[in-house]
C-alpha atoms as a PDB file:
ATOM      1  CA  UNK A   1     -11.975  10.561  16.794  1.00  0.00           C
ATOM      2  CA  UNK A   2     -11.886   6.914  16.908  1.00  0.00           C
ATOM      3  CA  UNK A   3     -10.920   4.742  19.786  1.00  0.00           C
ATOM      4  CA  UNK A   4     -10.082   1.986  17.975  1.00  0.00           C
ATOM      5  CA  UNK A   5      -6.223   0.725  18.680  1.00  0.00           C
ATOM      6  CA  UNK A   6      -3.829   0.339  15.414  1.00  0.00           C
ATOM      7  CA  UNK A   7      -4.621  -2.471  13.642  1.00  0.00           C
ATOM      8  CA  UNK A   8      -1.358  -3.990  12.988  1.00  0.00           C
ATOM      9  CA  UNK A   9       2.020  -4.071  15.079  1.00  0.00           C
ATOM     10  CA  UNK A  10       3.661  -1.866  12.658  1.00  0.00           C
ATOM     11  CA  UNK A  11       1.392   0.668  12.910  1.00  0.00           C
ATOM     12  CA  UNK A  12       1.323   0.253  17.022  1.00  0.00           C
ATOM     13  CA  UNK A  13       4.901   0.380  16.922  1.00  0.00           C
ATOM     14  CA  UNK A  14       4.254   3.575  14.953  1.00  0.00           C
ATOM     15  CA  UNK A  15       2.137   5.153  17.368  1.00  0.00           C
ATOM     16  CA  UNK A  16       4.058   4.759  19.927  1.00  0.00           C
ATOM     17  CA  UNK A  17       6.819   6.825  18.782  1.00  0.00           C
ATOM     18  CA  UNK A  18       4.925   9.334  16.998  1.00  0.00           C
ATOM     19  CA  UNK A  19       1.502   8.832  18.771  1.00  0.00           C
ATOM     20  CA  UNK A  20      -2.360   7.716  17.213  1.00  0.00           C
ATOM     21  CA  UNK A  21      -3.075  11.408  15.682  1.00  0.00           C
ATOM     22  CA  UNK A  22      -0.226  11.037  13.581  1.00  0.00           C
ATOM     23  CA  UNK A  23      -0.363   7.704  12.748  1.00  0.00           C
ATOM     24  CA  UNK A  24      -3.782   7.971  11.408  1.00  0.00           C
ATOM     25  CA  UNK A  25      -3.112  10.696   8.983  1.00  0.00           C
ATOM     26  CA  UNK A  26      -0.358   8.505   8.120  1.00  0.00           C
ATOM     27  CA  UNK A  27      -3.080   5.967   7.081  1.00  0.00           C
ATOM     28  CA  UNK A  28      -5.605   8.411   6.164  1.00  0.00           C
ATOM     29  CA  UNK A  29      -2.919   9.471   3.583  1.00  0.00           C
ATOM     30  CA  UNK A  30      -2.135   5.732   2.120  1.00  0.00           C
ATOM     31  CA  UNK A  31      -5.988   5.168   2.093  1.00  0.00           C
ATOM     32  CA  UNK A  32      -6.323   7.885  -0.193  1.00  0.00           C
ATOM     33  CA  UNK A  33      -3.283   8.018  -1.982  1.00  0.00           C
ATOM     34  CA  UNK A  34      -3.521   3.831  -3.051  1.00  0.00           C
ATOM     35  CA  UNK A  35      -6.008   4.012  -5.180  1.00  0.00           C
ATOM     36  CA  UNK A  36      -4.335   6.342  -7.249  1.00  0.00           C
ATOM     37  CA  UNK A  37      -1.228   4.612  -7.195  1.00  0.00           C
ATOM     38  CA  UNK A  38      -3.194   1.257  -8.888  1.00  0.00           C
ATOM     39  CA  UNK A  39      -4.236   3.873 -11.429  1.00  0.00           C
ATOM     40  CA  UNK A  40      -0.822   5.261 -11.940  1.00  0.00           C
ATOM     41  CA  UNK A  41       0.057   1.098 -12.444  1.00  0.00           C
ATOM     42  CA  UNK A  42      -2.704   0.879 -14.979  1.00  0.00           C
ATOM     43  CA  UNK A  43      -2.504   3.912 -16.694  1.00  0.00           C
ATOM     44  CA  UNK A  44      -0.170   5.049 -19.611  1.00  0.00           C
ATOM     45  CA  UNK A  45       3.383   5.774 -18.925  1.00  0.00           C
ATOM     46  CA  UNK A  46       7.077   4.399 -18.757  1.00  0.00           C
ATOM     47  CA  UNK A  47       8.154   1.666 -17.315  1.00  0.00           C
ATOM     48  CA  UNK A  48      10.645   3.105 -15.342  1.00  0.00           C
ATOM     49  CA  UNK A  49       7.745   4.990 -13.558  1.00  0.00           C
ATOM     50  CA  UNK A  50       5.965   1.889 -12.736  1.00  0.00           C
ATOM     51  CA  UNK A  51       8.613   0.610 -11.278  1.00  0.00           C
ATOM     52  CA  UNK A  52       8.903   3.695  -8.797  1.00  0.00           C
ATOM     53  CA  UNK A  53       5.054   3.105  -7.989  1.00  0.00           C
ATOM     54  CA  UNK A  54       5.510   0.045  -7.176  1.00  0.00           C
ATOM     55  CA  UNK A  55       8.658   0.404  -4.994  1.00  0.00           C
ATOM     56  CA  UNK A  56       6.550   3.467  -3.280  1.00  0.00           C
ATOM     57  CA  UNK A  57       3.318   1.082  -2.773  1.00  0.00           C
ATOM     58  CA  UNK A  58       5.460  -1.749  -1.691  1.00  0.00           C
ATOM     59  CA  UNK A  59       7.498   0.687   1.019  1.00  0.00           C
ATOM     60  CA  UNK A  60       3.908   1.806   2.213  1.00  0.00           C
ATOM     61  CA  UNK A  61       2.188  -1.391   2.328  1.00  0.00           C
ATOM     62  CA  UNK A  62       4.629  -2.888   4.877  1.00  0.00           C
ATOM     63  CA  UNK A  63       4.229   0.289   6.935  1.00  0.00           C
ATOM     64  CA  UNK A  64       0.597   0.079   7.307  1.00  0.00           C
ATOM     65  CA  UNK A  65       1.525  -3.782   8.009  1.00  0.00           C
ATOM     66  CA  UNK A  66      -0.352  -5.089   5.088  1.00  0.00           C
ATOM     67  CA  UNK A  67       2.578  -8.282   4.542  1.00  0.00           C
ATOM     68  CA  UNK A  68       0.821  -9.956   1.545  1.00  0.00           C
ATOM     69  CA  UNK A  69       0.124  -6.430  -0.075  1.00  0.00           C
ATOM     70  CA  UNK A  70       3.776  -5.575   0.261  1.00  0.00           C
ATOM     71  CA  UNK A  71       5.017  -9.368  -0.656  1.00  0.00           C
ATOM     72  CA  UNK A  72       3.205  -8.982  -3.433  1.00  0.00           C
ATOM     73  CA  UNK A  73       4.389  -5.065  -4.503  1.00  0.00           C
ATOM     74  CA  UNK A  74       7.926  -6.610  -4.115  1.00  0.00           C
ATOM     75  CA  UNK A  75       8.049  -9.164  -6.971  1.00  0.00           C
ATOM     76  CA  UNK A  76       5.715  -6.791  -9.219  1.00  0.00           C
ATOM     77  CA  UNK A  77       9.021  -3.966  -8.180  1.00  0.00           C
ATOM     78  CA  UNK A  78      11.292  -7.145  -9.042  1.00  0.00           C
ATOM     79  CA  UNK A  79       9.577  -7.761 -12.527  1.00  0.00           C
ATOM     80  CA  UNK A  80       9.587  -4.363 -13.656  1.00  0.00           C
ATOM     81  CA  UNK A  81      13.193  -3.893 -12.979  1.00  0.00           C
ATOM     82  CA  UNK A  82      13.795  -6.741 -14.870  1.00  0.00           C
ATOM     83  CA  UNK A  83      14.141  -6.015 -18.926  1.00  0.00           C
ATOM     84  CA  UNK A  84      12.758  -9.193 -19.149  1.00  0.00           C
ATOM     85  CA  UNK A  85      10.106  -9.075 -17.114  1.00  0.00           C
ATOM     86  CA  UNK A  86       6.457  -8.687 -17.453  1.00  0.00           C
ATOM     87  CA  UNK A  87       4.810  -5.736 -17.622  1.00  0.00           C
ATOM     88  CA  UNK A  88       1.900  -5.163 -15.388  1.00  0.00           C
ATOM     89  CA  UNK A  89      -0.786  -7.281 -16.191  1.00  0.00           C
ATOM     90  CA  UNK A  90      -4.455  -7.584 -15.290  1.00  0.00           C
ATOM     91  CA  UNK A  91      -3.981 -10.268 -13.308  1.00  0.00           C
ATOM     92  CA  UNK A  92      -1.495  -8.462 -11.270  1.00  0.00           C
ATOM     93  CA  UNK A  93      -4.000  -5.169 -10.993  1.00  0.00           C
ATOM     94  CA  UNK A  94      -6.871  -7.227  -9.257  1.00  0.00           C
ATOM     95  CA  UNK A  95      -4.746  -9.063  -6.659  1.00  0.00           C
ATOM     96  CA  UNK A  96      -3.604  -5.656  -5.575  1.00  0.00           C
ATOM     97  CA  UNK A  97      -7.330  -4.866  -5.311  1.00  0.00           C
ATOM     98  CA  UNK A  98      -7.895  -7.539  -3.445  1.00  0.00           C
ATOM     99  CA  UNK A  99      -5.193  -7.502  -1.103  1.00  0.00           C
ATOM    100  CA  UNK A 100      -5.707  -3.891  -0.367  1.00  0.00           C
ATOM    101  CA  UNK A 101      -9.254  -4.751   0.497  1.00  0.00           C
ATOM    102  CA  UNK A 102      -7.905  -6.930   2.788  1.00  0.00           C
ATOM    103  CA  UNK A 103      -6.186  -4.573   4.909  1.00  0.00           C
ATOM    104  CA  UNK A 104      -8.302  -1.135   4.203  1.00  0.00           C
ATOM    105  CA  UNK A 105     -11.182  -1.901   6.421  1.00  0.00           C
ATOM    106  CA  UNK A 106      -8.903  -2.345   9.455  1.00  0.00           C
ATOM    107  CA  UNK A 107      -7.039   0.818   8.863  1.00  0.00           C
ATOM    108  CA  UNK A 108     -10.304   2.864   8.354  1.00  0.00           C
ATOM    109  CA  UNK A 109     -11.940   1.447  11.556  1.00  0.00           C
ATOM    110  CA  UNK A 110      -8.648   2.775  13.189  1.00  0.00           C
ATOM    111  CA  UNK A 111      -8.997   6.402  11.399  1.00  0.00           C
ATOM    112  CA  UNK A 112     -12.542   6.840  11.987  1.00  0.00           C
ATOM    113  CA  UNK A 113     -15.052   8.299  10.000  1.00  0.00           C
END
């Protein structure tokens, strides 16, 4: 088990309610679970359903305390519920990459190996 404290306020906030053990399979599930998610983006389906992904990664994102991540979840959520909005792009794909990067090494130091 790791000793390492939560990484963000949110998530020390978090632990002190519900305590570290169940904080970190709260991260332990959005570490596993994103990924798919920015498939789920990328891949083939309706609009409508990227939209809830979005509002779902968005929700998550601020939990784990990842602010740009979610920032930037929120106007992607905004766009798609816009019928004139863009649809997700490319662009949009790899700064979700790279602000999950940004925040998935802190969470997994806190979760351990």
């Amino acid at each position: 088990m790791s000793s390492v404290p939560p990484p963000t306020a949110e998530l020390a906030e978090l632990a002190a309610v519900l305590g570290e053990d169940n904080v970190r399979t709260l991260v332990r599930t959005f570490l596993r679970d994103f990924p798919a998610s920015v498939a789920e983006l990328s891949g083939p389906g309706d609009r409508k359903n990227r939209h809830r992904v979005a509002h779902s990664m968005k929700s998550n994102s601020r939990l784990m305390g990842g602010h740009a991540l979610s920032a930037r979840m929120a106007a992607l959520e905004a766009r798609l519920d816009s019928p004139d909005g863009a649809d997700v792009t490319d662009d949009d794909l790899t700064l979700i990459e790279r602000d999950y990067a940004a925040i998935a090494d802190p969470l997994r130091l806190f979760v351990g190996p």
